[in-house]
ModelCIF file with pLDDT and N, C-alpha, C, O atoms, coordinates in Angstrom:
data_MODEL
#
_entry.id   MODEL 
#
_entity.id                         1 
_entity.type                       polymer 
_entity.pdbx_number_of_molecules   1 
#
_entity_poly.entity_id                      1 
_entity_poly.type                           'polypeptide(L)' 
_entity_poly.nstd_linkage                   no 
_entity_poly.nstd_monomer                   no 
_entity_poly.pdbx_seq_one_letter_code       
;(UNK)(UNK)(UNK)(UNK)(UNK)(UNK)(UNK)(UNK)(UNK)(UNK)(UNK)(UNK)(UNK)(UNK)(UNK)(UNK)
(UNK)(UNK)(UNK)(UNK)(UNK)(UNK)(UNK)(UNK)(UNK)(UNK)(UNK)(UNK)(UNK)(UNK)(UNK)(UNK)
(UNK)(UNK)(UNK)(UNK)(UNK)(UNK)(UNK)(UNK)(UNK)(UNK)(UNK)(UNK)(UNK)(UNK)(UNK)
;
_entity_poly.pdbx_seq_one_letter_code_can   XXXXXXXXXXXXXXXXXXXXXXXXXXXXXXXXXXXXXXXXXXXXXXX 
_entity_poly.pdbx_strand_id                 A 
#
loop_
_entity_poly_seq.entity_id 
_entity_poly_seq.num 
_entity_poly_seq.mon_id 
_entity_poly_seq.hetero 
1 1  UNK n 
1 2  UNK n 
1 3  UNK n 
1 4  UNK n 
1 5  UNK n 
1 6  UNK n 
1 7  UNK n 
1 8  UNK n 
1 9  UNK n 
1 10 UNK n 
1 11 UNK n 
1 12 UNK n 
1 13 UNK n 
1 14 UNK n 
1 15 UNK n 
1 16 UNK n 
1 17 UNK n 
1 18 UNK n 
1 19 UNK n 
1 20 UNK n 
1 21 UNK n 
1 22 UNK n 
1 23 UNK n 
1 24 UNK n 
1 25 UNK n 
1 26 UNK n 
1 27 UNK n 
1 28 UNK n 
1 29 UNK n 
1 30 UNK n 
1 31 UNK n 
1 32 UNK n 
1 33 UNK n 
1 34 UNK n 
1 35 UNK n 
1 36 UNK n 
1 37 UNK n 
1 38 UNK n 
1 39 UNK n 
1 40 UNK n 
1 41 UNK n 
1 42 UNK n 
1 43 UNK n 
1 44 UNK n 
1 45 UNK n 
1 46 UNK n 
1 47 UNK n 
#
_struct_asym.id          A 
_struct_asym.entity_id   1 
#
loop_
_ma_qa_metric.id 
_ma_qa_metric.mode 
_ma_qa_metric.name 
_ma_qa_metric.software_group_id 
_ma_qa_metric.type 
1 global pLDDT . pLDDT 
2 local  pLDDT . pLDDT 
#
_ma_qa_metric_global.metric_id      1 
_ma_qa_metric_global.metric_value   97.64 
_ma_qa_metric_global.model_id       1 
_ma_qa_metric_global.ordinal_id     1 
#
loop_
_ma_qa_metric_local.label_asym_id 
_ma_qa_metric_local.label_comp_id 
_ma_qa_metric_local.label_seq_id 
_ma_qa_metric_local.metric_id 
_ma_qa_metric_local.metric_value 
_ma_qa_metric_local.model_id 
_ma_qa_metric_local.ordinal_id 
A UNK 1  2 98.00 1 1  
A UNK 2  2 98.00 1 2  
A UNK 3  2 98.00 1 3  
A UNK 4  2 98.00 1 4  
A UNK 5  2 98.00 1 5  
A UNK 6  2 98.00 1 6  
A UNK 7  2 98.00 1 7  
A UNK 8  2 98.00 1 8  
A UNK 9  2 98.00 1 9  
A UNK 10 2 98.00 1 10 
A UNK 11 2 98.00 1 11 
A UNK 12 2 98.00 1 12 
A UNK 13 2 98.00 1 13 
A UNK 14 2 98.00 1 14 
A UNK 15 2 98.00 1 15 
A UNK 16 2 97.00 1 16 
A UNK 17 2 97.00 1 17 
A UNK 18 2 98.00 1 18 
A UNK 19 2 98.00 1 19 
A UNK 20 2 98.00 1 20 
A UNK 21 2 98.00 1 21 
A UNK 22 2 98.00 1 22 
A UNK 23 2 98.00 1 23 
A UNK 24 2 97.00 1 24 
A UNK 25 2 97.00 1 25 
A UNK 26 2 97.00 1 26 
A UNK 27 2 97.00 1 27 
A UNK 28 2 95.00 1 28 
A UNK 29 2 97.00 1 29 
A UNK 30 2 98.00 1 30 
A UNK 31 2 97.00 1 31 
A UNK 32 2 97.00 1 32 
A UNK 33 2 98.00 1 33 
A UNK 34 2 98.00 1 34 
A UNK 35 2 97.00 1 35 
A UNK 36 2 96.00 1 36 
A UNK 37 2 97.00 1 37 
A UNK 38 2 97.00 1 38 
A UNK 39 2 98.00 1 39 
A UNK 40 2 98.00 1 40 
A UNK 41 2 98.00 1 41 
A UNK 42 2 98.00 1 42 
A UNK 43 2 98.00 1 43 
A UNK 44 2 98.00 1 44 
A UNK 45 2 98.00 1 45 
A UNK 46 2 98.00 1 46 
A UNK 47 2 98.00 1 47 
#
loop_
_atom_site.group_PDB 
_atom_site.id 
_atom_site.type_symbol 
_atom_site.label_atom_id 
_atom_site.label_alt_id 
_atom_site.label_comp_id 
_atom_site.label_asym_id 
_atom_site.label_entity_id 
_atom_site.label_seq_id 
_atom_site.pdbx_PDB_ins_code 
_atom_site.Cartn_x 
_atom_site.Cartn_y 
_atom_site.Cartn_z 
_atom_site.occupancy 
_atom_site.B_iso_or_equiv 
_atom_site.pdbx_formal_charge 
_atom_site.auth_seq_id 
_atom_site.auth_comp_id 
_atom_site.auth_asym_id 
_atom_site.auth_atom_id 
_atom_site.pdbx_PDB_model_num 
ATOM 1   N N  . UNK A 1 1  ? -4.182 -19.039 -62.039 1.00 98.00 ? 1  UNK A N  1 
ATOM 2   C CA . UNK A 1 1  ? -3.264 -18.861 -63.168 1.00 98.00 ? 1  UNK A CA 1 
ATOM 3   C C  . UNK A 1 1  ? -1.863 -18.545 -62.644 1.00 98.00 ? 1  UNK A C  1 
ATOM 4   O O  . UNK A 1 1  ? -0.838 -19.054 -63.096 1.00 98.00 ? 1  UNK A O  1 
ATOM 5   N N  . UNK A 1 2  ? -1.915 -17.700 -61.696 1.00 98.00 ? 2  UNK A N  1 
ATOM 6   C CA . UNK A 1 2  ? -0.429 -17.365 -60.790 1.00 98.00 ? 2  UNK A CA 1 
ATOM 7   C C  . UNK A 1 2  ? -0.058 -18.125 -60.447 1.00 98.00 ? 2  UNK A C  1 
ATOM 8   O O  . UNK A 1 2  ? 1.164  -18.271 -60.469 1.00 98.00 ? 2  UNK A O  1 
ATOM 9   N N  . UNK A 1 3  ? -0.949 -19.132 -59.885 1.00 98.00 ? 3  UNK A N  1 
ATOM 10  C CA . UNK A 1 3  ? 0.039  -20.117 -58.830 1.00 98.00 ? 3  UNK A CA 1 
ATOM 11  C C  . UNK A 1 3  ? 0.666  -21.086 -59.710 1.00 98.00 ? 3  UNK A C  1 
ATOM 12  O O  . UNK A 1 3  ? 1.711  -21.578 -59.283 1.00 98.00 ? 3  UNK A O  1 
ATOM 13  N N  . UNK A 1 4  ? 0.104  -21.602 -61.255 1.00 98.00 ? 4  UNK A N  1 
ATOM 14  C CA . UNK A 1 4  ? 0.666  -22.539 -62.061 1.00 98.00 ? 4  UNK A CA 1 
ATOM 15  C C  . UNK A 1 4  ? 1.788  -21.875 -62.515 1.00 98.00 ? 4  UNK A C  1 
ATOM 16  O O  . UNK A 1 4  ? 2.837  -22.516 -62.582 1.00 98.00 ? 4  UNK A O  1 
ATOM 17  N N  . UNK A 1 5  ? 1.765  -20.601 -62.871 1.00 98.00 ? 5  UNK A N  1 
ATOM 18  C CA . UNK A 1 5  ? 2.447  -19.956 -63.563 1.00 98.00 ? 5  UNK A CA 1 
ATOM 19  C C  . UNK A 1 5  ? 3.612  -19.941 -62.897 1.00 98.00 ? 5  UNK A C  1 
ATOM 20  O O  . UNK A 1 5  ? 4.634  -20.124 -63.558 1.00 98.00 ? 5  UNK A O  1 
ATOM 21  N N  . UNK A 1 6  ? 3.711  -19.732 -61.510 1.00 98.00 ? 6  UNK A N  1 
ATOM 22  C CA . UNK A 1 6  ? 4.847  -19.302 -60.413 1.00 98.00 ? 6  UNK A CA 1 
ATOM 23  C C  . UNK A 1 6  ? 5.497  -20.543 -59.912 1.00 98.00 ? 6  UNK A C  1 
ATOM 24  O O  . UNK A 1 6  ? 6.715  -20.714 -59.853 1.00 98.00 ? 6  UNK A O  1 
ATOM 25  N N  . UNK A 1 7  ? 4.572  -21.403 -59.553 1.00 98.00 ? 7  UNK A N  1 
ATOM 26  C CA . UNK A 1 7  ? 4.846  -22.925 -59.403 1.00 98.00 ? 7  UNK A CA 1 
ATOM 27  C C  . UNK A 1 7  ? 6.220  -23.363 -60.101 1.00 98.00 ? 7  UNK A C  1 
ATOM 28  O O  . UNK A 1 7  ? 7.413  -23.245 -59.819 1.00 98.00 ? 7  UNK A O  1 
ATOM 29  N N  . UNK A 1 8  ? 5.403  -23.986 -61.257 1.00 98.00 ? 8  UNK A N  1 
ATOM 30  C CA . UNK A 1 8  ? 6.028  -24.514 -62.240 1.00 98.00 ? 8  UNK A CA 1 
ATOM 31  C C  . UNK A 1 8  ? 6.548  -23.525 -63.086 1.00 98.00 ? 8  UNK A C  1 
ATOM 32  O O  . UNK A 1 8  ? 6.668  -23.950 -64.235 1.00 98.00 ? 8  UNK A O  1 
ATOM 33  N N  . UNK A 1 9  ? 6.817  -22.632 -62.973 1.00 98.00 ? 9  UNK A N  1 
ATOM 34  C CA . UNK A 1 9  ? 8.087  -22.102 -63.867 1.00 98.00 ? 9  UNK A CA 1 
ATOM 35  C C  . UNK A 1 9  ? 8.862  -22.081 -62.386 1.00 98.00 ? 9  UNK A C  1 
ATOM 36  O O  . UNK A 1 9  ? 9.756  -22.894 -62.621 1.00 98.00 ? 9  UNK A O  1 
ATOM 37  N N  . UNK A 1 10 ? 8.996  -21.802 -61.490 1.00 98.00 ? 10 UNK A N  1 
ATOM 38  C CA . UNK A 1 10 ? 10.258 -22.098 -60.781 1.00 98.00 ? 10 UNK A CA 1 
ATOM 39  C C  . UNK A 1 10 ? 10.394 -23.301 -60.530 1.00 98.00 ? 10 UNK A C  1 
ATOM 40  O O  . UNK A 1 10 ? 11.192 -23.843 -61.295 1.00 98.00 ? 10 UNK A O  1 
ATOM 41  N N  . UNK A 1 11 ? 9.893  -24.041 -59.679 1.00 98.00 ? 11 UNK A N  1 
ATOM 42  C CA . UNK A 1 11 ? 10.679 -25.462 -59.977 1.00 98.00 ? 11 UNK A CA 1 
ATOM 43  C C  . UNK A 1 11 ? 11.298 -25.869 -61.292 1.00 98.00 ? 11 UNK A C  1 
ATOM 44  O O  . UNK A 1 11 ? 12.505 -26.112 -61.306 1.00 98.00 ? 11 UNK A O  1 
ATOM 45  N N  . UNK A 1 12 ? 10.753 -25.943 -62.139 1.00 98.00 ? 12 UNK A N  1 
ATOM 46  C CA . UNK A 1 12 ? 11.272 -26.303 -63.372 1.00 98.00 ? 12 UNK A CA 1 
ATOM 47  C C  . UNK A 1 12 ? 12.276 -25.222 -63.508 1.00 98.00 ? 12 UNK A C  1 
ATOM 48  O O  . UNK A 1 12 ? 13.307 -25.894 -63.460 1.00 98.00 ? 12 UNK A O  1 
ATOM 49  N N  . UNK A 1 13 ? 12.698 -23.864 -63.662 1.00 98.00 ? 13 UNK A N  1 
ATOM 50  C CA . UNK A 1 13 ? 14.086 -23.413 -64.281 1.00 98.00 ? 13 UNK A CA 1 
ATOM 51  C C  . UNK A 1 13 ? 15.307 -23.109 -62.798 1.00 98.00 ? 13 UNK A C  1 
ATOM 52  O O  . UNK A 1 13 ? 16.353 -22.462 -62.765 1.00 98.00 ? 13 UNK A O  1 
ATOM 53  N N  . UNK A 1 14 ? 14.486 -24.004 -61.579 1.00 98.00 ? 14 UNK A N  1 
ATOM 54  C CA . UNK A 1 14 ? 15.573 -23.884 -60.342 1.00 98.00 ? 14 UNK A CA 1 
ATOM 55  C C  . UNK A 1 14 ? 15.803 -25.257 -60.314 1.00 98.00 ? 14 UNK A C  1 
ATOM 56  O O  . UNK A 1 14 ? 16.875 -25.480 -59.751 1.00 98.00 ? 14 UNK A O  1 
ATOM 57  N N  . UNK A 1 15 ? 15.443 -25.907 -60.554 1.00 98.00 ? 15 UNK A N  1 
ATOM 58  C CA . UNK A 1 15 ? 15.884 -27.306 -60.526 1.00 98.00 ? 15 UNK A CA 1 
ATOM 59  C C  . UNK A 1 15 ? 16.954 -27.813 -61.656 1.00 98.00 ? 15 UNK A C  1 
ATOM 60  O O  . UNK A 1 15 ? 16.407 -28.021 -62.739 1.00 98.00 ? 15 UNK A O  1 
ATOM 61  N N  . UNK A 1 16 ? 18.304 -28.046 -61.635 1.00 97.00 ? 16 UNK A N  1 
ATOM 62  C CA . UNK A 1 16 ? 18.959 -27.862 -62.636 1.00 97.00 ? 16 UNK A CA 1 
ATOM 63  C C  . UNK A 1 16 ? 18.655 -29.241 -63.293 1.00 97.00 ? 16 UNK A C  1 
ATOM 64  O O  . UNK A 1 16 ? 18.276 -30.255 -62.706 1.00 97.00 ? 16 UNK A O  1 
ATOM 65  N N  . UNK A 1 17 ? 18.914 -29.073 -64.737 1.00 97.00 ? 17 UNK A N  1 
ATOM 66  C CA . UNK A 1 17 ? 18.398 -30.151 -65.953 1.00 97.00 ? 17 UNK A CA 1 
ATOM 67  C C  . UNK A 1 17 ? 17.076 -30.901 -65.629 1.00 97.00 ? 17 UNK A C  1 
ATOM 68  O O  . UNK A 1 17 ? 17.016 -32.125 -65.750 1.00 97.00 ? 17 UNK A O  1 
ATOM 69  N N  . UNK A 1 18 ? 16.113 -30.226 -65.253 1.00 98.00 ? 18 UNK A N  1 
ATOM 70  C CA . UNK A 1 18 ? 14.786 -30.676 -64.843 1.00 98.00 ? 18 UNK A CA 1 
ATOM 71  C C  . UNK A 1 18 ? 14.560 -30.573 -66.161 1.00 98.00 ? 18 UNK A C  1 
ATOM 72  O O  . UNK A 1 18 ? 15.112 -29.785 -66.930 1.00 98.00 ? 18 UNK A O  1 
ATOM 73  N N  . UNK A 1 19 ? 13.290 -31.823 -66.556 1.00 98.00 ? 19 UNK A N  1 
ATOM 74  C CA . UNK A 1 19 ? 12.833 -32.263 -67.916 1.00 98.00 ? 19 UNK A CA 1 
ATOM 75  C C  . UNK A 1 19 ? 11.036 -32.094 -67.007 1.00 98.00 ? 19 UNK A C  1 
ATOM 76  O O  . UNK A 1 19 ? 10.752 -32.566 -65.906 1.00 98.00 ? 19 UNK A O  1 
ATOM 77  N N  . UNK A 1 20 ? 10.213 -31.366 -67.838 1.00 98.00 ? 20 UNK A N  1 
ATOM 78  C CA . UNK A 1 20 ? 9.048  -31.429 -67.754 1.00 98.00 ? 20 UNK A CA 1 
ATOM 79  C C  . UNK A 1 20 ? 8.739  -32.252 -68.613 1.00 98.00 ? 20 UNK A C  1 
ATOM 80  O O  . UNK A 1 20 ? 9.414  -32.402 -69.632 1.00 98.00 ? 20 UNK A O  1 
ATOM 81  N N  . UNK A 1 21 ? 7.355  -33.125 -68.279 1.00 98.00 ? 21 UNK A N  1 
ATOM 82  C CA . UNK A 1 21 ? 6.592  -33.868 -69.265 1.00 98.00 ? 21 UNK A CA 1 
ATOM 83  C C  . UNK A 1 21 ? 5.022  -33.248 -68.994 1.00 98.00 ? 21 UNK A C  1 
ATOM 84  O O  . UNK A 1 21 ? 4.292  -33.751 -68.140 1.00 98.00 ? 21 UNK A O  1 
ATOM 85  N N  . UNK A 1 22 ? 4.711  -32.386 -69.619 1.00 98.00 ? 22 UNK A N  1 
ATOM 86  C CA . UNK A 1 22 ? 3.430  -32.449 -69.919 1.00 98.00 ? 22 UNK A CA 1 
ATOM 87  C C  . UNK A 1 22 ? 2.593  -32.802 -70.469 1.00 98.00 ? 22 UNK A C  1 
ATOM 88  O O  . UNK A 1 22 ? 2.807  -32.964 -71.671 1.00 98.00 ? 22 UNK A O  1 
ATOM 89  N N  . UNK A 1 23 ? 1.169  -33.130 -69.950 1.00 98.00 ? 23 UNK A N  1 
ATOM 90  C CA . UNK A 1 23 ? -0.308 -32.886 -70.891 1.00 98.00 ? 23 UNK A CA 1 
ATOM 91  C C  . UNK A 1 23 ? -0.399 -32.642 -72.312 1.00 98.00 ? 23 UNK A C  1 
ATOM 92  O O  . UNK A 1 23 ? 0.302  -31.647 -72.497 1.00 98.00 ? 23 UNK A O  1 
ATOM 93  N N  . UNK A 1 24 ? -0.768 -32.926 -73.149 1.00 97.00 ? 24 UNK A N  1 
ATOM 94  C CA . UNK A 1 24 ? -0.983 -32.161 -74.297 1.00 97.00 ? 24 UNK A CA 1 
ATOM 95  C C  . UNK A 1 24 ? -2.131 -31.467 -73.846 1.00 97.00 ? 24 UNK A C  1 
ATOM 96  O O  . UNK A 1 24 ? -2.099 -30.306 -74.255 1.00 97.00 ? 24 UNK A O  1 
ATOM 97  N N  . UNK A 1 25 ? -3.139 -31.720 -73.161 1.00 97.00 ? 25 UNK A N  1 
ATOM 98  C CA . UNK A 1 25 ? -3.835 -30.624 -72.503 1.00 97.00 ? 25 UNK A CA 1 
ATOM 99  C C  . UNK A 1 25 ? -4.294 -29.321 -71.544 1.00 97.00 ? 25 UNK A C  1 
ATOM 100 O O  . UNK A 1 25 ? -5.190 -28.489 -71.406 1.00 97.00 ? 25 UNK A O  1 
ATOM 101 N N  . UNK A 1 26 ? -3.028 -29.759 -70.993 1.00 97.00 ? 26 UNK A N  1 
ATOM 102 C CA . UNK A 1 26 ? -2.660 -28.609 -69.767 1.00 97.00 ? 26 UNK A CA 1 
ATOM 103 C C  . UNK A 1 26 ? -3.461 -26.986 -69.879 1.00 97.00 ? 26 UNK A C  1 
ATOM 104 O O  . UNK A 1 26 ? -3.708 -26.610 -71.025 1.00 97.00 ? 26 UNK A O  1 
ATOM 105 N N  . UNK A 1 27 ? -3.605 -26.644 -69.453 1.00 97.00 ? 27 UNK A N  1 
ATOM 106 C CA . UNK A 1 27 ? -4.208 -25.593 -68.969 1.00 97.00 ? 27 UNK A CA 1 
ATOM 107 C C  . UNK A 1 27 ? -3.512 -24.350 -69.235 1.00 97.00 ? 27 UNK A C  1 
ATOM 108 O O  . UNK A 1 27 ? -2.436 -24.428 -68.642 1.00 97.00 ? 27 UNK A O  1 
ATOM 109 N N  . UNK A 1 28 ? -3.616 -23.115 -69.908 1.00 95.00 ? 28 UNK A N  1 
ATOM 110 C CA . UNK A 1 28 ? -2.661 -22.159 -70.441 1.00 95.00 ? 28 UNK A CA 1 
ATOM 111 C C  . UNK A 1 28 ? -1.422 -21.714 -69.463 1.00 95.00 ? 28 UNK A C  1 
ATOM 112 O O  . UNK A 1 28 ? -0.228 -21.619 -69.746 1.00 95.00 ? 28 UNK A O  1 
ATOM 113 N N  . UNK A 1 29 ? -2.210 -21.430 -68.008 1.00 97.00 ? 29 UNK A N  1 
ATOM 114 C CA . UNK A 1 29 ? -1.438 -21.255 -66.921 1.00 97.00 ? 29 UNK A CA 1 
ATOM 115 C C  . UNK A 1 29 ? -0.012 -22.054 -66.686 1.00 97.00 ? 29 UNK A C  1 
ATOM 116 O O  . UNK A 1 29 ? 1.026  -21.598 -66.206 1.00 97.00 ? 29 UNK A O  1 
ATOM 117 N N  . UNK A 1 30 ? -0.293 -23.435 -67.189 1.00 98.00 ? 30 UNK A N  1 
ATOM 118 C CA . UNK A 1 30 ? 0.703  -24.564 -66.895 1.00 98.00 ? 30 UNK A CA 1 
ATOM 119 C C  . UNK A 1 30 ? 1.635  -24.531 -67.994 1.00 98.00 ? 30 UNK A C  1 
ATOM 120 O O  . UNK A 1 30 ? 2.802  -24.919 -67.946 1.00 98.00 ? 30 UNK A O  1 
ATOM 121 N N  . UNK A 1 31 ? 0.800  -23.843 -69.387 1.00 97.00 ? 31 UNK A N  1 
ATOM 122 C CA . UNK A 1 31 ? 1.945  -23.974 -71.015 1.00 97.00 ? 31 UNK A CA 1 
ATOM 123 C C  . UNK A 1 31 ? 2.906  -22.937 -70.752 1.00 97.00 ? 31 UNK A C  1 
ATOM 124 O O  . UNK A 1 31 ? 4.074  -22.962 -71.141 1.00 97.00 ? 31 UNK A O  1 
ATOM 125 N N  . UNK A 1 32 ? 2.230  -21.791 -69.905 1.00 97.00 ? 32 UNK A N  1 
ATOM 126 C CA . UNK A 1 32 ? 2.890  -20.595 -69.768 1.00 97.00 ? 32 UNK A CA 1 
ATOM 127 C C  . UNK A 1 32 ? 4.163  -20.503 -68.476 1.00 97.00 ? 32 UNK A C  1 
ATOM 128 O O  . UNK A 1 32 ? 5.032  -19.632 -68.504 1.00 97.00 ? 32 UNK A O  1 
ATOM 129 N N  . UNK A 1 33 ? 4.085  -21.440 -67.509 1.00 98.00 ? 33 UNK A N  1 
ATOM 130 C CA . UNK A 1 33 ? 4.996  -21.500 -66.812 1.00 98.00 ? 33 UNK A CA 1 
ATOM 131 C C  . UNK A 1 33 ? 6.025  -22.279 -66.947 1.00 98.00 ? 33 UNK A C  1 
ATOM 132 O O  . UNK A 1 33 ? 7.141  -22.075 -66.469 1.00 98.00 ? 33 UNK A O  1 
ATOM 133 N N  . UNK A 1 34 ? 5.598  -23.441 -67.774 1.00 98.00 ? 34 UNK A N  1 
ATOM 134 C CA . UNK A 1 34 ? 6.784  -24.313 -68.773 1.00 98.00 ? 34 UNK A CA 1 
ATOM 135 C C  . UNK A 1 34 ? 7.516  -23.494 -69.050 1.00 98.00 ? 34 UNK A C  1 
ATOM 136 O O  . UNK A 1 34 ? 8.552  -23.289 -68.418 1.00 98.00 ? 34 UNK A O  1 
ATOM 137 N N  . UNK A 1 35 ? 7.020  -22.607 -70.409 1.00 97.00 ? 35 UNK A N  1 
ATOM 138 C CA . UNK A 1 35 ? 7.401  -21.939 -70.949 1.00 97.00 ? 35 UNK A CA 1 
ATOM 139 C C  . UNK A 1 35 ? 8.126  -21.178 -70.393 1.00 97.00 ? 35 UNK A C  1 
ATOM 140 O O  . UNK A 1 35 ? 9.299  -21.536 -70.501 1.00 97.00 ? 35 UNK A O  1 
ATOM 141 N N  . UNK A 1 36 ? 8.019  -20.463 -69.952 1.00 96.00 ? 36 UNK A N  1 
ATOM 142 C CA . UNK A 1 36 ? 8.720  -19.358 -68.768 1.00 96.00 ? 36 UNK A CA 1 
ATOM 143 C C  . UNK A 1 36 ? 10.009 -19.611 -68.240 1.00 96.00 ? 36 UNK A C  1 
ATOM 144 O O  . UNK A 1 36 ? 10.852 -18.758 -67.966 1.00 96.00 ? 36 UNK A O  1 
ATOM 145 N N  . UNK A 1 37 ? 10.127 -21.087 -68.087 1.00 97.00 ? 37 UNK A N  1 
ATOM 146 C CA . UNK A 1 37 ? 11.027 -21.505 -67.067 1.00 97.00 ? 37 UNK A CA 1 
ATOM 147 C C  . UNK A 1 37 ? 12.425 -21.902 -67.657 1.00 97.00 ? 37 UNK A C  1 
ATOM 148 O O  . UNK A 1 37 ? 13.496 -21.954 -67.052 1.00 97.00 ? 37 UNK A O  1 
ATOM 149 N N  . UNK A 1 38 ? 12.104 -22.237 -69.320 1.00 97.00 ? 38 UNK A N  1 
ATOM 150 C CA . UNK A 1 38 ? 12.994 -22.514 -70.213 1.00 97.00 ? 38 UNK A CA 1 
ATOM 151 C C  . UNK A 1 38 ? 13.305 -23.397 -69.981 1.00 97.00 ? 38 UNK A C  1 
ATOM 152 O O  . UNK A 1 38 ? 14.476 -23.273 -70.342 1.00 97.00 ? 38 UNK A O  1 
ATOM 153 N N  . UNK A 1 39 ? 13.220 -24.559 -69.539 1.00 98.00 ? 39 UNK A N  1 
ATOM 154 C CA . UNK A 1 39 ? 13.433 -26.074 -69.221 1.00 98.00 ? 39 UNK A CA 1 
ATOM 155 C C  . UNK A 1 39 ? 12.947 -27.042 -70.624 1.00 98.00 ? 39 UNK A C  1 
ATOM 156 O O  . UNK A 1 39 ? 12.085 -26.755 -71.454 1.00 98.00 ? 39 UNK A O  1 
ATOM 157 N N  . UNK A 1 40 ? 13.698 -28.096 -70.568 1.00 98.00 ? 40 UNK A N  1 
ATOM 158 C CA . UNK A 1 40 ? 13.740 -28.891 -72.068 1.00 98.00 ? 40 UNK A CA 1 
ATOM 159 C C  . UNK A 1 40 ? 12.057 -29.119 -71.164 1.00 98.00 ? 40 UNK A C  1 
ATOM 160 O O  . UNK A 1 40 ? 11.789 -29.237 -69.968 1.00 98.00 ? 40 UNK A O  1 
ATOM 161 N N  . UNK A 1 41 ? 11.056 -29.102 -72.623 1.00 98.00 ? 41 UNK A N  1 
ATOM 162 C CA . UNK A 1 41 ? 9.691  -30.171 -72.385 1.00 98.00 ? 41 UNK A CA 1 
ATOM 163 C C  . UNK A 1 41 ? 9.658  -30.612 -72.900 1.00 98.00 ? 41 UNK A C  1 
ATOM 164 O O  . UNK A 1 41 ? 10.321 -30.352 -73.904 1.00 98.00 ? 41 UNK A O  1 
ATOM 165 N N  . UNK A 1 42 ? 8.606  -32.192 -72.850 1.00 98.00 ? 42 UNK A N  1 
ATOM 166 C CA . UNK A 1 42 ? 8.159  -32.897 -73.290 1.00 98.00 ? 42 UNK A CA 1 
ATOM 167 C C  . UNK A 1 42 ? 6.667  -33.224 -73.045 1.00 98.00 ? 42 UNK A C  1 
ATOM 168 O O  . UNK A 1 42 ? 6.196  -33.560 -71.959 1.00 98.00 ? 42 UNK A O  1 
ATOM 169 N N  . UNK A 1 43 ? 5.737  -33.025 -74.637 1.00 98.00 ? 43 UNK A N  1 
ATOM 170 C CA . UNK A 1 43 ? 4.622  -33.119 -74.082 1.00 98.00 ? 43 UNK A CA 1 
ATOM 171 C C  . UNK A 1 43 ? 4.155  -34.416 -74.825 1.00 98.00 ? 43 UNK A C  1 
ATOM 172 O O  . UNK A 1 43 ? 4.453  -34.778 -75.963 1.00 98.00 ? 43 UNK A O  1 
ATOM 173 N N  . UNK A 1 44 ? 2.915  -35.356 -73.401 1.00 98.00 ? 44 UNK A N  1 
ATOM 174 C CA . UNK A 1 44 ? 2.556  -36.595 -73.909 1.00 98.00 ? 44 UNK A CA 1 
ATOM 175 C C  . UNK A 1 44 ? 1.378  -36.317 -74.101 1.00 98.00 ? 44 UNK A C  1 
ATOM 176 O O  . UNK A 1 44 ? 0.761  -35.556 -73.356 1.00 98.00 ? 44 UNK A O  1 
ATOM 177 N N  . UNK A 1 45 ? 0.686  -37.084 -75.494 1.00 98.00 ? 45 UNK A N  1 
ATOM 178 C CA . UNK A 1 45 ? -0.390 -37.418 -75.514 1.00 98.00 ? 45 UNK A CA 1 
ATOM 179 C C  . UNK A 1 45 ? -1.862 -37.528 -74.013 1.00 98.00 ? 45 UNK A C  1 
ATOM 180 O O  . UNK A 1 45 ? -1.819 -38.036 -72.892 1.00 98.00 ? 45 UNK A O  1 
ATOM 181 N N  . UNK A 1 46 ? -2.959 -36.797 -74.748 1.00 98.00 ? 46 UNK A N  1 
ATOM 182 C CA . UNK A 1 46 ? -3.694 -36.801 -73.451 1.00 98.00 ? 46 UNK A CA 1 
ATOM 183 C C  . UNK A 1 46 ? -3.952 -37.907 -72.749 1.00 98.00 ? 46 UNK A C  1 
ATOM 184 O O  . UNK A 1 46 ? -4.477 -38.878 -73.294 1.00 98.00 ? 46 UNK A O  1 
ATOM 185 N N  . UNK A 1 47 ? -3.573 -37.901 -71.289 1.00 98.00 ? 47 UNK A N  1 
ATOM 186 C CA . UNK A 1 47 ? -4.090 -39.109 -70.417 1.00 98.00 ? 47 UNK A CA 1 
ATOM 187 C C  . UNK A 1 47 ? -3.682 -40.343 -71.426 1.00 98.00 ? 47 UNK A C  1 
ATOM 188 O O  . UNK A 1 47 ? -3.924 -41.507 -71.107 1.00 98.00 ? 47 UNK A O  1 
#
């Protein structure tokens, strides 16, 4: 859960105008580091 969480919320809010596209299924760990990171998302349909 840390490592998604830590991961991807820093890349995503250190990377300037980074656009995530996620899962609509992603894993809470992964909604929560989106989230975190405050970066515009975009989530696609599963697979």
């Amino acid at each position: 859960y840390v490592s998604n969480w830590a991961a991807l919320g820093t890349l995503a809010s250190e990377i300037p105008d980074c656009i995530v596209f996620s899962d609509a299924l992603n894993h809470a760990s992964m909604i929560e580091g989106i989230r975190h990171s405050r970066a515009p998302k975009v989530i696609w349909k599963h697979n």
